[in-house]
Protein backbone atom coordinates (compact mmCIF):
# COMPACT_ATOMS: atom_id res chain seq x y z
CA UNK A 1 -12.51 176.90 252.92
CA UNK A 2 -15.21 179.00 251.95
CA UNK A 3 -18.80 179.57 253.57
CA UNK A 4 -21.38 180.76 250.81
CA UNK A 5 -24.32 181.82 252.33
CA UNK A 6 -27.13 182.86 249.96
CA UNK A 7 -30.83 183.12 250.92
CA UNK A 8 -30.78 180.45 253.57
CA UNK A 9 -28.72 177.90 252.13
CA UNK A 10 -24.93 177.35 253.77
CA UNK A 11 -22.65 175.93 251.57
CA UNK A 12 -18.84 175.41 252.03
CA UNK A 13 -16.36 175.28 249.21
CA UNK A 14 -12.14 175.19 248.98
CA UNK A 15 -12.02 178.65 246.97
CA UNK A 16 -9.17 180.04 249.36
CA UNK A 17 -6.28 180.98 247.03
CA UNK A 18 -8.20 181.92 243.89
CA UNK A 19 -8.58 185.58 242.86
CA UNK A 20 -11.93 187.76 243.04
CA UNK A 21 -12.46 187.49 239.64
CA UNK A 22 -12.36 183.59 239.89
CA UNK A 23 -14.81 183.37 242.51
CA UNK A 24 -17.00 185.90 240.43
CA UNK A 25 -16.47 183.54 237.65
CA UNK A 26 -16.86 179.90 239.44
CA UNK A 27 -20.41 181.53 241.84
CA UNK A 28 -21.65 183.79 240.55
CA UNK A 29 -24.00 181.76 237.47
CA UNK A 30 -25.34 179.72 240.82
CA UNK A 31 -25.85 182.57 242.93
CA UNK A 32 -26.80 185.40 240.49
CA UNK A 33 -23.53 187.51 240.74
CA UNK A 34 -24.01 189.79 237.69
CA UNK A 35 -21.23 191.34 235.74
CA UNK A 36 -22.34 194.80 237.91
CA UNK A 37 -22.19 193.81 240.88
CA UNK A 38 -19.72 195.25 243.20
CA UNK A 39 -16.92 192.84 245.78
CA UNK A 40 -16.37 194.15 248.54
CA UNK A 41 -12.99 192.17 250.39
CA UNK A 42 -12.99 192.60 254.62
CA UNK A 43 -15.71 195.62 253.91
CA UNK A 44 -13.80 197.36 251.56
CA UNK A 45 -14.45 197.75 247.55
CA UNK A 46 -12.55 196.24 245.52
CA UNK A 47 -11.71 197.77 242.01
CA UNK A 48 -12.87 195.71 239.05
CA UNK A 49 -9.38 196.13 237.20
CA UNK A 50 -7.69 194.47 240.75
CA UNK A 51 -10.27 191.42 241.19
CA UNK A 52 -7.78 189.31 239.07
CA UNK A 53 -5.16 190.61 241.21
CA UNK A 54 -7.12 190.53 244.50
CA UNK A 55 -5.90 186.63 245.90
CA UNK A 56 -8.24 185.48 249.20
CA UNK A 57 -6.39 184.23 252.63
CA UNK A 58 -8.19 182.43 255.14
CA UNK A 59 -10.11 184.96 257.84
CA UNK A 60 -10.88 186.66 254.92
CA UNK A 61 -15.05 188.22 253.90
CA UNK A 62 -15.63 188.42 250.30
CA UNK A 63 -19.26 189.76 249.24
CA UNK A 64 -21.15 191.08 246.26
CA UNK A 65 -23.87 193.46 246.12
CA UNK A 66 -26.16 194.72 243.06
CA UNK A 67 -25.84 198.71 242.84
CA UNK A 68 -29.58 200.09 241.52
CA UNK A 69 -30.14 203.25 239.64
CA UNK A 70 -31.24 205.10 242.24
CA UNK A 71 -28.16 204.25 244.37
CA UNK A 72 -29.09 201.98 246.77
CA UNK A 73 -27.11 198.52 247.60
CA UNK A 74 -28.65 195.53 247.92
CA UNK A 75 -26.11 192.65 249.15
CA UNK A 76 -26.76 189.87 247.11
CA UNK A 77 -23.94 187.23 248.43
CA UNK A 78 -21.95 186.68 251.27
CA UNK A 79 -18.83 184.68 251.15
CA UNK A 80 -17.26 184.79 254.69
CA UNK A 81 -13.80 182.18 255.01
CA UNK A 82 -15.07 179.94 257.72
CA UNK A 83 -12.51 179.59 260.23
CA UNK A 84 -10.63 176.33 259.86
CA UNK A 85 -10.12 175.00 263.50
CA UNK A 86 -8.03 172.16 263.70
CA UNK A 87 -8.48 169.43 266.44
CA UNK A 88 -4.77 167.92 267.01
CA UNK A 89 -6.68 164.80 268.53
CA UNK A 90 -9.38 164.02 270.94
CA UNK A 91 -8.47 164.95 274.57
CA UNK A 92 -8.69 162.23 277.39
CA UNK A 93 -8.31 165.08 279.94
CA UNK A 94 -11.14 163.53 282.31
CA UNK A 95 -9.70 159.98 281.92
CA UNK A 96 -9.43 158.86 285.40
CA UNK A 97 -5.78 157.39 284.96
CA UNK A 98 -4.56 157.20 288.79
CA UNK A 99 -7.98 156.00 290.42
CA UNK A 100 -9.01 151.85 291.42
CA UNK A 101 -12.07 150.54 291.22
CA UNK A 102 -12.73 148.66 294.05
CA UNK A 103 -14.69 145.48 294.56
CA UNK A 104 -17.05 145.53 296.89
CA UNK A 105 -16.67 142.45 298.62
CA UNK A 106 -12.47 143.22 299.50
CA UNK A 107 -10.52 145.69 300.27
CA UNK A 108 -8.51 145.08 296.65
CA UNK A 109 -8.03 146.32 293.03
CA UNK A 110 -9.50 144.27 290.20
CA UNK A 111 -9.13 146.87 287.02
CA UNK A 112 -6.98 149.68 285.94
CA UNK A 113 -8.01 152.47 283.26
CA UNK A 114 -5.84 154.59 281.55
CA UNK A 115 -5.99 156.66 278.44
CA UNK A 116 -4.40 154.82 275.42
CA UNK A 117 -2.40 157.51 273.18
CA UNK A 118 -0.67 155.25 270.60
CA UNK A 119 -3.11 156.00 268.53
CA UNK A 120 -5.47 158.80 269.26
CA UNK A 121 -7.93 159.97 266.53
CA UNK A 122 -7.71 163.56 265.27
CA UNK A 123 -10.34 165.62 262.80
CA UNK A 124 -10.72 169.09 261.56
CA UNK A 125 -13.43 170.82 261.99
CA UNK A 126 -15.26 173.70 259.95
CA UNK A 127 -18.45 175.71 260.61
CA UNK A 128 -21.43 174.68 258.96
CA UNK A 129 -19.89 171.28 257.45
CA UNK A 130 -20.57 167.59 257.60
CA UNK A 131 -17.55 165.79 258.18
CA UNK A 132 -15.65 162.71 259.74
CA UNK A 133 -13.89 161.91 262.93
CA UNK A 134 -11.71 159.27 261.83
CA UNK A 135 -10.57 156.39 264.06
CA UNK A 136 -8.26 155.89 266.79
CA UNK A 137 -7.57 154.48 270.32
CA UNK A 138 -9.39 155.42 273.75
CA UNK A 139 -8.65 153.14 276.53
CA UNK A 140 -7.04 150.45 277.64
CA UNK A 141 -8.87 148.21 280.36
CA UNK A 142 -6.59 146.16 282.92
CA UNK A 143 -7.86 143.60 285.17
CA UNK A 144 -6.17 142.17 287.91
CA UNK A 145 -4.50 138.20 287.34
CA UNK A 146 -6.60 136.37 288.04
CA UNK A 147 -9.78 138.76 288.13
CA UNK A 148 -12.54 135.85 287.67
CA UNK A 149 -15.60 138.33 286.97
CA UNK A 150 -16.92 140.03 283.35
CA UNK A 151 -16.74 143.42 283.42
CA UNK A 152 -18.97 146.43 281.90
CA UNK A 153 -16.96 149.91 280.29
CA UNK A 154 -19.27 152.85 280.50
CA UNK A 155 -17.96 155.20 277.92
CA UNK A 156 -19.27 159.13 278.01
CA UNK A 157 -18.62 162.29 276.88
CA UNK A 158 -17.45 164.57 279.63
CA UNK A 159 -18.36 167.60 277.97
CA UNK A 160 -21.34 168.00 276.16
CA UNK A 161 -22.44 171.53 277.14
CA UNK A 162 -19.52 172.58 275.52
CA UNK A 163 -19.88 170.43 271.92
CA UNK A 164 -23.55 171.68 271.39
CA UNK A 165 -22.53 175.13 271.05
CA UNK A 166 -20.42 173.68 267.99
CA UNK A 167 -22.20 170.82 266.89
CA UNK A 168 -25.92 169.75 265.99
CA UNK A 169 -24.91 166.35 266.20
CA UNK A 170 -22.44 164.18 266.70
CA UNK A 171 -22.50 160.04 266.10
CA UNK A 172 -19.39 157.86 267.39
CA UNK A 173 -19.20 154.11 266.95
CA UNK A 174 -17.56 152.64 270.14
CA UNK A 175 -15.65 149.32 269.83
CA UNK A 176 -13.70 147.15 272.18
CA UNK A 177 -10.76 144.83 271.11
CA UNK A 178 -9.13 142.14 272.97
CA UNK A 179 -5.30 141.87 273.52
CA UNK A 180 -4.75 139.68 270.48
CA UNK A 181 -6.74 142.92 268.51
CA UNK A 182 -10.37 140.58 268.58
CA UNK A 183 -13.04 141.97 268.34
CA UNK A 184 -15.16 141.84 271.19
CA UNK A 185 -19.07 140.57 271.73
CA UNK A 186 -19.99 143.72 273.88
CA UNK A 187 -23.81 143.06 272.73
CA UNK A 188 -23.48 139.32 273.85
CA UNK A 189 -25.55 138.15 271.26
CA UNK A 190 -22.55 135.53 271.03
CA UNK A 191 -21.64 136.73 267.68
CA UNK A 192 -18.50 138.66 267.04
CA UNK A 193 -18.93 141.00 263.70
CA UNK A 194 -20.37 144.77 262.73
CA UNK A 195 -23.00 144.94 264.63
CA UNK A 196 -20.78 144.73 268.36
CA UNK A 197 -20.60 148.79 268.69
CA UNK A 198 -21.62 151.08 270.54
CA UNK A 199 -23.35 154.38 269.37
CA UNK A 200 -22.38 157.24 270.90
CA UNK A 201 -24.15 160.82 270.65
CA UNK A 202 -24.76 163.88 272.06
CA UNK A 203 -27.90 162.72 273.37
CA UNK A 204 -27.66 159.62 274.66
CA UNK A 205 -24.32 160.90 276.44
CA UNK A 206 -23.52 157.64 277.71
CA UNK A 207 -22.77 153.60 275.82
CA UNK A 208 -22.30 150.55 277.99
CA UNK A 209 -19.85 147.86 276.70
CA UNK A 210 -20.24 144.00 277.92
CA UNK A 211 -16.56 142.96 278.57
CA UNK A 212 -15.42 138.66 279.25
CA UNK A 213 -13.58 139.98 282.25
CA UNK A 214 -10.46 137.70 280.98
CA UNK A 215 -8.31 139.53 279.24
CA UNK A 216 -6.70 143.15 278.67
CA UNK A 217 -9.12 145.73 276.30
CA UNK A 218 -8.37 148.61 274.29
CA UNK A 219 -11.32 151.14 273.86
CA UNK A 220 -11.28 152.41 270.70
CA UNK A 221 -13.09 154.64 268.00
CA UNK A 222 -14.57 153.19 265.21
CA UNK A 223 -15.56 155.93 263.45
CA UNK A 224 -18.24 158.69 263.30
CA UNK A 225 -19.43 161.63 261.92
CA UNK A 226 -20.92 165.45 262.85
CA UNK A 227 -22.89 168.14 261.55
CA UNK A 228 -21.58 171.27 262.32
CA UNK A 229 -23.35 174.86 263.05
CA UNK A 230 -22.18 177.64 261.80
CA UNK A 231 -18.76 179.42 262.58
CA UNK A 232 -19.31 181.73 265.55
CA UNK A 233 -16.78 184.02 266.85
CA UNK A 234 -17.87 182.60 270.52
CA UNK A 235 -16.15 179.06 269.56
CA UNK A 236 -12.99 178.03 271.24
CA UNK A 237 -10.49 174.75 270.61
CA UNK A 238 -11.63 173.38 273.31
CA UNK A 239 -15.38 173.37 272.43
CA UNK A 240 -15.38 171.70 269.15
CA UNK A 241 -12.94 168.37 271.05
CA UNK A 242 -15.29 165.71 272.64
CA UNK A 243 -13.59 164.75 275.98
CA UNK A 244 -13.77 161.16 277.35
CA UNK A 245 -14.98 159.60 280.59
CA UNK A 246 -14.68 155.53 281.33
CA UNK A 247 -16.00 153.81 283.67
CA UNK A 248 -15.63 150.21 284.67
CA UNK A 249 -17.60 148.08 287.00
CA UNK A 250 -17.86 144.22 287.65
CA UNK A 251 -21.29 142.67 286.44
């Protein structure tokens, strides 16, 4: 993928592969890429008899500039590969899988919590891009037999300091399903359809789902959506994958 960046505006296009020349052809009416103006590849010039032969990789900084009479360059484009990194799935690294929740009136378990990986959703993200998370499994929520008591999952992101340094926003739908794959009424409006999710940003940080207490739960992503900022050399793996943290308490 390519990042065009051209007097403000950030635009990304799948021009990895193609030749100098190609690019020149396929950008340059939009952006104003005379016949005279120079490519430069990684910094250095590139003849005009090797742009056909000149073939981008990804990592790769392609840019033109306009050469004046008097000698001067003025850089006119800027075509920088944005760096492609690729999020094998969503980590559940804060998932507290060993801990009980205890109930305050006895000395005794009611719930267990663990991280459900049969289906974990995975995404790939690029700088300066609007894309999709996709959909997968979170959780899966355990009471005890017999547990007679409803239950509320608090669902947050464990690591938001890190995700704003990659992202200017980021929109999850949270669902809960039942063990016969139901969906569940977490808004208790006593309607089970569309509207029982949970919306899940980087601002709110934190969604509460309403839970019948009575059966096993899975957790699980919807879908959702981010925004992006642009590639910076500062980002790690780790920064661009939202981490998980569920809690569960009787209500």
């Amino acid at each position: 993928m390519i990042e065009i960046i051209c007097r403000g505006r950030h635009v990304i296009v799948d021009l990895a592969g193609l030749s100098v020349a190609e690019v020149r052809r396929q950008v340059g009416p939009e952006y104003g890429i005379t016949d005279k103006s120079v490519a430069k590849l990684n910094g250095t010039r590139v003849k005009t008899s090797l742009e056909a032969e000149t073939c981008l990789s990804d990592g790769d900084k392609l840019s033109f500039a306009e050469v004046r009479s008097t000698g001067a360059i003025v850089i006119a484009v800027a075509l920088p590969l944005a760096l492609a990194l690729t999020c094998a799935a969503f980590v559940y690294g804060f998932v507290n899988n060993t801990a009980t929740f205890k109930n305050s009136s006895a000395d005794a378990n009611f719930v267990r919590v663990t991280a459900n990986t049969s289906s974990q959703p995975a995404m790939k993200v690029f700088g300066s891009f609007k894309g999709t998370t996709g959909s997968g499994d979170l959780f899966n929520i355990e009471p005890d037999a017999g547990f007679p008591g409803s239950l509320v999952a608090s669902v947050s992101l464990a690591n938001v300091d890190r995700l704003v340094k990659c992202y200017r926003m980021m929109a999850l739908l949270i669902e809960a399903r039942d063990s016969s794959n139901n969906l569940v009424d977490i808004n208790m409006d006593t309607y089970q359809n569309d509207k029982d999710y949970a919306l899940l940003t980087l601002s709110n940080g934190a969604v509460e789902l309403h839970l019948p207490g009575a059966d096993n739960y899975t957790i699980k992503l919807r879908s959702g959506y981010y925004v992006s900022h642009i590639y910076s050399s500062g980002w790690h793996s780790g920064d661009t994958t939202p981490i998980f943290y569920c809690d569960v308490t009787q209500r």
